[in-house]
C-alpha atoms as a PDB file:
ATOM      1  CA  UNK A   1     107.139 102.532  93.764  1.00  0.00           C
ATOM      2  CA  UNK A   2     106.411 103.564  97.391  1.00  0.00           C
ATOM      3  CA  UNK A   3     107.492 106.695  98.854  1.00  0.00           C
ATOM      4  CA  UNK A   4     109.166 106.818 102.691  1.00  0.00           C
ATOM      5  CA  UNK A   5     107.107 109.291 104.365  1.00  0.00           C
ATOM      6  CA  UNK A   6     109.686 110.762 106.279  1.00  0.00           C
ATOM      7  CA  UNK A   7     112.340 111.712 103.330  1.00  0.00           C
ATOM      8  CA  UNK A   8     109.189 113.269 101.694  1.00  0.00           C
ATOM      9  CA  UNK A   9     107.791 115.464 104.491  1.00  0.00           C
ATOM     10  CA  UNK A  10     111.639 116.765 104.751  1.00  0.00           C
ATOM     11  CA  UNK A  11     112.063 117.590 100.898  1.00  0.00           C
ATOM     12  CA  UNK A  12     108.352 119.008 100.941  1.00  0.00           C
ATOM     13  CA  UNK A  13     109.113 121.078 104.088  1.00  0.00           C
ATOM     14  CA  UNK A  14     112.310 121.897 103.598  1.00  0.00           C
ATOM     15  CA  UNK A  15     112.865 121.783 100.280  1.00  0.00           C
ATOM     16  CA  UNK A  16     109.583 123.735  98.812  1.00  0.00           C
ATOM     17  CA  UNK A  17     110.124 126.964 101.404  1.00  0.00           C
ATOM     18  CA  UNK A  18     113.871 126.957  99.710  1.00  0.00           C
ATOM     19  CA  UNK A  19     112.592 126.936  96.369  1.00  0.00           C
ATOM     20  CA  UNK A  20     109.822 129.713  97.090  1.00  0.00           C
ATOM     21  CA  UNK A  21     112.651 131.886  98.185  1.00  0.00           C
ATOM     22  CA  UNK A  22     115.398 131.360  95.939  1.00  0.00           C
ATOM     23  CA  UNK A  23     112.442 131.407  93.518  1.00  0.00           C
ATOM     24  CA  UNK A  24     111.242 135.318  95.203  1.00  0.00           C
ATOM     25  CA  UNK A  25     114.859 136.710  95.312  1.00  0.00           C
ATOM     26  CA  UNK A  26     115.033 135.977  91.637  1.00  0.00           C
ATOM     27  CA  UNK A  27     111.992 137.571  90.437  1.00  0.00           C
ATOM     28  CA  UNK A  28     112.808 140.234  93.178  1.00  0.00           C
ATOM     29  CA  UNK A  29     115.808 140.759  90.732  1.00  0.00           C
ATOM     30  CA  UNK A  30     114.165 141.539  88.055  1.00  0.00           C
ATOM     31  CA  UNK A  31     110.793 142.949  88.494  1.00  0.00           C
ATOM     32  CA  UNK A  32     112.564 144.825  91.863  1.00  0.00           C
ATOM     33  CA  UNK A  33     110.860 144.614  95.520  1.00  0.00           C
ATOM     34  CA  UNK A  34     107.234 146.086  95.731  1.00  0.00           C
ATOM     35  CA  UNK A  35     106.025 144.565  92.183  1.00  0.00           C
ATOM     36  CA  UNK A  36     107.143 141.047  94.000  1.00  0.00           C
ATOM     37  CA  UNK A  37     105.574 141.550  96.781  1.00  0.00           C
ATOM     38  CA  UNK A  38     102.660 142.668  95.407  1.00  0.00           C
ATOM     39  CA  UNK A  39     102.451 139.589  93.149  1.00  0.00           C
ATOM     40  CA  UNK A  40     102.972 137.647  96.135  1.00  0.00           C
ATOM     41  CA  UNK A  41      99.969 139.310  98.145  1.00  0.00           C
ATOM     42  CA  UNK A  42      97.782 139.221  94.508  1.00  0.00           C
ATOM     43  CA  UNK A  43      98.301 136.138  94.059  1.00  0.00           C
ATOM     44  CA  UNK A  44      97.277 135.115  98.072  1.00  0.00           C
ATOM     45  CA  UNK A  45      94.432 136.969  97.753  1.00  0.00           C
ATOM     46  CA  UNK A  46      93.107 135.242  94.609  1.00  0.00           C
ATOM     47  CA  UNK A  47      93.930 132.198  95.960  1.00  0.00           C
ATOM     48  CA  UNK A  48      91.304 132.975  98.912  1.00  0.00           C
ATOM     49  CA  UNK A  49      88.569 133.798  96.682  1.00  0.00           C
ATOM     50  CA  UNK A  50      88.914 130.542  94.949  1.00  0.00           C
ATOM     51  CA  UNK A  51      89.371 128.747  98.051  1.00  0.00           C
ATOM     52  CA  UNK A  52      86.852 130.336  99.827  1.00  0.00           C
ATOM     53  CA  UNK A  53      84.655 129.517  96.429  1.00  0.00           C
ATOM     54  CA  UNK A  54      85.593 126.098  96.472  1.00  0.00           C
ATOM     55  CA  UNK A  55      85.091 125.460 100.208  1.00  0.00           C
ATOM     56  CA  UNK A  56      81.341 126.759 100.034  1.00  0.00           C
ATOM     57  CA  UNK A  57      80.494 124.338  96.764  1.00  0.00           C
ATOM     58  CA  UNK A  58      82.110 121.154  98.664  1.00  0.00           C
ATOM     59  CA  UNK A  59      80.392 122.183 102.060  1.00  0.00           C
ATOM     60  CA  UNK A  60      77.166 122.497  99.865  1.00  0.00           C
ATOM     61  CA  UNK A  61      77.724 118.847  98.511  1.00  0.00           C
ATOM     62  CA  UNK A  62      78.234 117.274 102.064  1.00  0.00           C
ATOM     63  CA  UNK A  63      75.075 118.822 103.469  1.00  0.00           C
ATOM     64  CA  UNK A  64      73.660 117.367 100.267  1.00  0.00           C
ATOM     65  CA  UNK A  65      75.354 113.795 100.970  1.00  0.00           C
ATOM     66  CA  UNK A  66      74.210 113.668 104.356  1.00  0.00           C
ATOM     67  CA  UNK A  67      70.552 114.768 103.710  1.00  0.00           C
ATOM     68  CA  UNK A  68      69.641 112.397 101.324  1.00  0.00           C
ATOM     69  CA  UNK A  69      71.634 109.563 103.183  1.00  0.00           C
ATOM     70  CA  UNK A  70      74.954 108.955 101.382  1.00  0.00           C
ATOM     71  CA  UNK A  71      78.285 108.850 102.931  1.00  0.00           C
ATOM     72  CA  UNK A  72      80.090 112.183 102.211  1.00  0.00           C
ATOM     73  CA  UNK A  73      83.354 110.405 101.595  1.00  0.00           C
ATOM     74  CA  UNK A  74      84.477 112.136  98.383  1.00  0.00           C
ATOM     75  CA  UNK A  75      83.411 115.728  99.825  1.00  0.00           C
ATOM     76  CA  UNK A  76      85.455 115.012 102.590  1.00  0.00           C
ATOM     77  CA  UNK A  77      88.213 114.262 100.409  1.00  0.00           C
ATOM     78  CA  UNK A  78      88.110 117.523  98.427  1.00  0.00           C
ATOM     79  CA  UNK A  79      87.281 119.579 101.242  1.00  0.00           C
ATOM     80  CA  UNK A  80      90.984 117.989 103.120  1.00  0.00           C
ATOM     81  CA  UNK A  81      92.618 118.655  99.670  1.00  0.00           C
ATOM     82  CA  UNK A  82      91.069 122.150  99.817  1.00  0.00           C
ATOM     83  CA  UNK A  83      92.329 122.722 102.792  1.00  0.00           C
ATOM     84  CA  UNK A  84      95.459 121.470 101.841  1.00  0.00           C
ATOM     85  CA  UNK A  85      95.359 124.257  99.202  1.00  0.00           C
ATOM     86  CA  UNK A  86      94.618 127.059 101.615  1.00  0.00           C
ATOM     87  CA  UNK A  87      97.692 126.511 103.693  1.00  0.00           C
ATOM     88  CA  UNK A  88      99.792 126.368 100.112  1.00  0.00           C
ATOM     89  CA  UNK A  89      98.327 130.069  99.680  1.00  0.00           C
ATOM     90  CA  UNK A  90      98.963 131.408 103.349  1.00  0.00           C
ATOM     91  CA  UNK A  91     102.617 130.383 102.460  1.00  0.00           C
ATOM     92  CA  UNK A  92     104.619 133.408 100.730  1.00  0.00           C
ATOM     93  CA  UNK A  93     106.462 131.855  97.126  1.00  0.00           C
ATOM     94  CA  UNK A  94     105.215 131.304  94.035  1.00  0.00           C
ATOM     95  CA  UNK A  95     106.049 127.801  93.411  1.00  0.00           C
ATOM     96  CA  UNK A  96     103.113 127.150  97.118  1.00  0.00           C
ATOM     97  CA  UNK A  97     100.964 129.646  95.515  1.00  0.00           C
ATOM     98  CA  UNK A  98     100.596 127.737  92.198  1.00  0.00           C
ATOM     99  CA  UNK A  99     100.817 124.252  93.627  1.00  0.00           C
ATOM    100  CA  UNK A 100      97.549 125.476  95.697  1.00  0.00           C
ATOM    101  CA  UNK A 101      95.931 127.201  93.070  1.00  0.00           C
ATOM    102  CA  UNK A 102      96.135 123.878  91.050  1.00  0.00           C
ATOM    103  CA  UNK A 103      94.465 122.059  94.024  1.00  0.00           C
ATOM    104  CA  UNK A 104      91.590 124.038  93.843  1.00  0.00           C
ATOM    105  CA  UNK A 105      90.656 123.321  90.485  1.00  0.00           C
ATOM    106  CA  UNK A 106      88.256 120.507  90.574  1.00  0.00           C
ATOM    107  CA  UNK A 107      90.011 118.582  87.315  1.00  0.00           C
ATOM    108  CA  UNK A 108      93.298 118.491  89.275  1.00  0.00           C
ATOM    109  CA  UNK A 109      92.148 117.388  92.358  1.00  0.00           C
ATOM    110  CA  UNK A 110      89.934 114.293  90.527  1.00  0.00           C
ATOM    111  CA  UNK A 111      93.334 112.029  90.108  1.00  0.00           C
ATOM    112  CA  UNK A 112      94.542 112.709  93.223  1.00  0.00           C
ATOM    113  CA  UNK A 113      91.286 111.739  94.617  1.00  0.00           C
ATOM    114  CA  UNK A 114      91.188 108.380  92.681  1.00  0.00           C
ATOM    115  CA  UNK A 115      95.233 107.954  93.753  1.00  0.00           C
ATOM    116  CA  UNK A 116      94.489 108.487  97.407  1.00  0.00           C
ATOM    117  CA  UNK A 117      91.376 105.967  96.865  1.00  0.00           C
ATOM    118  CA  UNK A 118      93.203 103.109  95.639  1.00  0.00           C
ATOM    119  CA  UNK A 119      95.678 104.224  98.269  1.00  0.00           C
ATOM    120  CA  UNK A 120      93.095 103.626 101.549  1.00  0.00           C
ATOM    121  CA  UNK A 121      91.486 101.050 100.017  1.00  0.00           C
ATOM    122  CA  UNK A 122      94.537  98.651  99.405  1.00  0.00           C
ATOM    123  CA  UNK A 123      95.293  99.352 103.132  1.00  0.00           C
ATOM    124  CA  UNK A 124      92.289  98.347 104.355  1.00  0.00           C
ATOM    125  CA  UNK A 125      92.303  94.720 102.426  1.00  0.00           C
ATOM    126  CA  UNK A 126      96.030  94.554 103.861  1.00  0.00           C
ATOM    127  CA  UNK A 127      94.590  95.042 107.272  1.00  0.00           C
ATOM    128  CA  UNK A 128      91.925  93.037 106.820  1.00  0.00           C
ATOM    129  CA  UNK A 129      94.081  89.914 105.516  1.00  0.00           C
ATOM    130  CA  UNK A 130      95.782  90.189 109.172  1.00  0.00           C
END
């Protein structure tokens, strides 16, 4: 199965946001306004730390890479995926907050890794048949 980038980017960019806030008004319901929001600012700030955390351990392992002479091509992955997660966090909603907290763990990003692998490296043998 092979997703259509554009139909993607529009349910991811669209979509998500609308779920974060139908998601916040809900909770806002029930727990009322300033526990919400300061779940929502709790939960950013965590999300730093552990980025910030993260960041410094994969920046570690491409200075490591490069000084013994390997390619840093899987630190480069994790720190884009890390990065990735960061901007989740900045976002306000819960449903961002958790989808970034799961990218910085380092057993969630490992298949998604090995996806996007197979994923370059089948493009570059269909390049290279051309």
């Amino acid at each position: 199965m092979r997703l259509r980038p554009f139909p993607t980017l529009i349910a991811l960019f669209a979509g998500l946001p609308l779920l974060d806030t139908i998601l916040l008004v809900v909770l806002g319901r029930y727990l009322t306004f300033w526990p919400t929001v300061a779940l929502v600012i709790l939960s950013g700030f965590l999300g730093a730390g552990l980025a910030k955390g993260q960041g410094l351990r994969v920046w570690r392992s491409i200075q490591e890479d490069i000084a013994e002479g390997r390619t840093p091509a899987q630190g480069v992955v994790d720190g884009i995926l890390i990065l990735i997660a960061g901007g989740m966090l900045m976002a306000p909603g819960f449903i961002t907050d958790f989808l970034g907290l799961a990218l910085l763990i380092p057993a969630v990003r490992a298949p998604i890794k090995r996806y996007l692998r197979r994923r370059l490296e089948g493009m570059a043998i269909q390049r290279a048949r051309f």
